[in-house]
Protein backbone atom coordinates (compact mmCIF):
# COMPACT_ATOMS: atom_id res chain seq x y z
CA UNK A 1 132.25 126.70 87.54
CA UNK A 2 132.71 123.72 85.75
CA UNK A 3 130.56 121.73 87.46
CA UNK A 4 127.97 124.06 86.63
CA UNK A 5 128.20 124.19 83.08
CA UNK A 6 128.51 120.72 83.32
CA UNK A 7 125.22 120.09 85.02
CA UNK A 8 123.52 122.45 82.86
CA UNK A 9 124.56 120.80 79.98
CA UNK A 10 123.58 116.97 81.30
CA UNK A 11 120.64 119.08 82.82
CA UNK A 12 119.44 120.04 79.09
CA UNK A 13 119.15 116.60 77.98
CA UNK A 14 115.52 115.80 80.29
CA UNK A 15 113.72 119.30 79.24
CA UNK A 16 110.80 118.97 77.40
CA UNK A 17 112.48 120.33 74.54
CA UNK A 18 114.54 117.24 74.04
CA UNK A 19 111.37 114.69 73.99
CA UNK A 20 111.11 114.29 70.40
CA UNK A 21 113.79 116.94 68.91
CA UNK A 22 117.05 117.25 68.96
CA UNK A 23 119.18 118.20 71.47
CA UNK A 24 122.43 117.33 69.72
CA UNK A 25 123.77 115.68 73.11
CA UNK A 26 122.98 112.19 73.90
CA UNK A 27 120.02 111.42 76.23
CA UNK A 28 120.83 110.08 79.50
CA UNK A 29 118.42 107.48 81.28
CA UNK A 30 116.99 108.83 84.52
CA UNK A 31 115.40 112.24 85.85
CA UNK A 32 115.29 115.91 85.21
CA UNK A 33 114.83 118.00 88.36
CA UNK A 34 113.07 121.56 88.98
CA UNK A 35 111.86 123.26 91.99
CA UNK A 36 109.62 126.12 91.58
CA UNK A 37 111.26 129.80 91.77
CA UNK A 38 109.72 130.46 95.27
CA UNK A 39 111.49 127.80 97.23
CA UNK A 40 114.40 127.19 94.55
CA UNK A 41 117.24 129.22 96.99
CA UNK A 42 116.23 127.01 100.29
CA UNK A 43 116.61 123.37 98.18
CA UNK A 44 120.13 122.83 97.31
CA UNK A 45 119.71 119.01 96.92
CA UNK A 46 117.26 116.39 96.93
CA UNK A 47 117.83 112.41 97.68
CA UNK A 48 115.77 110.62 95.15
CA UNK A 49 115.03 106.35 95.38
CA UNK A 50 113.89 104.72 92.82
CA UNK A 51 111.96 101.56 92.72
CA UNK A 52 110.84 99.76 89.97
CA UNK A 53 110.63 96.16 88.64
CA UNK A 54 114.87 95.98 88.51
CA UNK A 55 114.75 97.13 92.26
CA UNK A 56 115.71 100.19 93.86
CA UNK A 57 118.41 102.92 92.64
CA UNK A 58 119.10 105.98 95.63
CA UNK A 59 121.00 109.54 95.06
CA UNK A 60 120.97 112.48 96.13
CA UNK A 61 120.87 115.22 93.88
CA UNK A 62 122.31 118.49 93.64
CA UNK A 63 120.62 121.19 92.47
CA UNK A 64 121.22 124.98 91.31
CA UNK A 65 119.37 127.87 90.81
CA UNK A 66 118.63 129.15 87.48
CA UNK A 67 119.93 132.46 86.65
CA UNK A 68 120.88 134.96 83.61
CA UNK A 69 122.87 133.53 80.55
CA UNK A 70 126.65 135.31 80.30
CA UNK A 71 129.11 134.88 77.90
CA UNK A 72 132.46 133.02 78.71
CA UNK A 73 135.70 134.94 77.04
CA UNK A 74 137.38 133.83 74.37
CA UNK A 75 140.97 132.50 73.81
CA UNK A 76 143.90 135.02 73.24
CA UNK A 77 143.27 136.43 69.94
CA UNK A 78 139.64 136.65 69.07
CA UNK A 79 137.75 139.91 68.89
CA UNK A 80 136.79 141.89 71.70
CA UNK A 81 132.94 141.23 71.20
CA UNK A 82 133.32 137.79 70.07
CA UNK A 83 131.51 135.50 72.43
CA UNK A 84 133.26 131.63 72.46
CA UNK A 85 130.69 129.85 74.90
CA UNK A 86 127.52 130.38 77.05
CA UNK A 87 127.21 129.95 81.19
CA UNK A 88 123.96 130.05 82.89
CA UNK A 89 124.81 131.96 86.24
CA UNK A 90 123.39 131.17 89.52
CA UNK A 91 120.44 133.31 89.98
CA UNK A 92 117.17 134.21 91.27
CA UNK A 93 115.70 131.66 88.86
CA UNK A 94 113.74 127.91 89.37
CA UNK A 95 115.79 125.55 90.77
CA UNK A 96 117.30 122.25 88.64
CA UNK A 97 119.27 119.25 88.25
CA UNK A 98 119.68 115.67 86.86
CA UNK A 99 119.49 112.53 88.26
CA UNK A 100 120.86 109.64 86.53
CA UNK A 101 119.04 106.38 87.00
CA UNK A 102 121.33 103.76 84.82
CA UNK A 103 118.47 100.87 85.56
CA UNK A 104 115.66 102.72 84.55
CA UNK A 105 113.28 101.08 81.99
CA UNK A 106 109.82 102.69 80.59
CA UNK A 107 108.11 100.89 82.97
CA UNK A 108 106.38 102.83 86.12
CA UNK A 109 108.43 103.11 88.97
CA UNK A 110 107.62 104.99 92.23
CA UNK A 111 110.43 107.76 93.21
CA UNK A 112 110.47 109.02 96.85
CA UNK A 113 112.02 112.87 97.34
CA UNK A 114 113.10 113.74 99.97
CA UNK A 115 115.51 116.53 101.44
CA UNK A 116 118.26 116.22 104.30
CA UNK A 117 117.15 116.58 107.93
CA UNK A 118 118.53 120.68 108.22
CA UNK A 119 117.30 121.75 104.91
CA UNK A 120 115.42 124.86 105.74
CA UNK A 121 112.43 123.44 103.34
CA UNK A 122 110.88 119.86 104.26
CA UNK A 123 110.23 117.63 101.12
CA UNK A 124 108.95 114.25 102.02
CA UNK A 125 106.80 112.76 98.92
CA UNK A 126 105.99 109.52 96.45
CA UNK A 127 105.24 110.01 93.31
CA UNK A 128 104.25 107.02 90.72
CA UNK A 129 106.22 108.42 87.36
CA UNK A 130 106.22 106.75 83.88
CA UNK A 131 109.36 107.68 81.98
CA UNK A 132 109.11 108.34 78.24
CA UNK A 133 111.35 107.82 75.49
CA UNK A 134 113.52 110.82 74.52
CA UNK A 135 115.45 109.81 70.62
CA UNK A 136 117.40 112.26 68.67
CA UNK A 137 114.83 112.03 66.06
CA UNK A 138 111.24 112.67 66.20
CA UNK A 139 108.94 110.30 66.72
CA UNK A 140 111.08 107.43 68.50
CA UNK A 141 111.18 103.96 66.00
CA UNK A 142 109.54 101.40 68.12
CA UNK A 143 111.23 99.24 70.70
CA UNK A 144 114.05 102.66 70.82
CA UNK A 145 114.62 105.69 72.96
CA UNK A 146 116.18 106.58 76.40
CA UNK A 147 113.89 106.33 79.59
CA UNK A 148 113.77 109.53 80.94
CA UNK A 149 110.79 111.85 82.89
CA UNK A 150 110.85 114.84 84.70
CA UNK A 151 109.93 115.92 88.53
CA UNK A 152 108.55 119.10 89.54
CA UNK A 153 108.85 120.31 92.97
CA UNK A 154 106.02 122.85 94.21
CA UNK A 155 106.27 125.78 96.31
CA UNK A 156 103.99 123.56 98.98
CA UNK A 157 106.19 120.85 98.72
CA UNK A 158 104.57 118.43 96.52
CA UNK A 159 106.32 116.81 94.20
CA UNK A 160 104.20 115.83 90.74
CA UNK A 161 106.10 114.21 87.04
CA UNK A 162 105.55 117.27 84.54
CA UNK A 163 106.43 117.33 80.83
């Protein structure tokens, strides 16, 4: 369960709210991730490589379907309606993750996506993506910002930058 908040959190930081407001989490450089709804359940991960002028960067990526928002209890003490934290549950949702690229500039690069051989939904695309620069505060001073863009995986399979 951790993990999953976890990723949700770090997952946060490449929506398109966080181009230009604040998130109140740091950005990190590299990709958000999200499948479309249709063929979210039958993509669990992705392997991403990334070339661009620094060379080549390869992952593969988790990813988790979107689902309702539940509260998590509170500690020992606290009122029975008090709500401490917020989990978004696995559900019938889109599909996301995050994939870190620590080389990543705001210079084009081209990503490949792929999935693994037995994944019961074939991805095999390249896509020429220029990252943007996400800052805390809107707009971003010159010369400032973290590199980051965001994939979107079709129910056909293509794969296109969005955002």
């Amino acid at each position: 369960m951790w993990a999953a908040l976890l990723l949700v959190t770090v997952a946060g930081c490449a929506g398109a709210e966080s181009v230009g407001g604040s998130t109140g989490a740091a950005a990190l450089r590299g990709f958000g991730v999200e499948v479309e709804q249709a063929v979210a359940p039958r993509v669990p991960s992705v392997h991403l490589r990334t070339c661009g002028s620094w060379g080549c960067h390869e992952q593969d990526v988790p990813l988790m379907v979107s689902g309702p928002m539940s509260a998590l209890p509170c500690p020992t003490g606290a009122a029975p309606d008090t709500a401490c934290s917020a989990v978004r549950l696995p559900g019938p949702g889109p599909g996301f993750g995050y994939a870190p690229v620590p080389p990543l500039t705001l210079d084009p690069v081209t990503v490949t996506v792929t999935t693994p051989d037995k994944a019961k939904f074939k991805i095999n695309a390249e896509v020429r993506v220029t990252p943007v620069a996400v800052c805390d505060a809107a707009p971003c001073p010159s010369g400032t910002g973290t590199p980051q863009a965001k994939l979107q995986i079709a129910a056909d399979g293509t794969v296109r930058q969005s955002g």
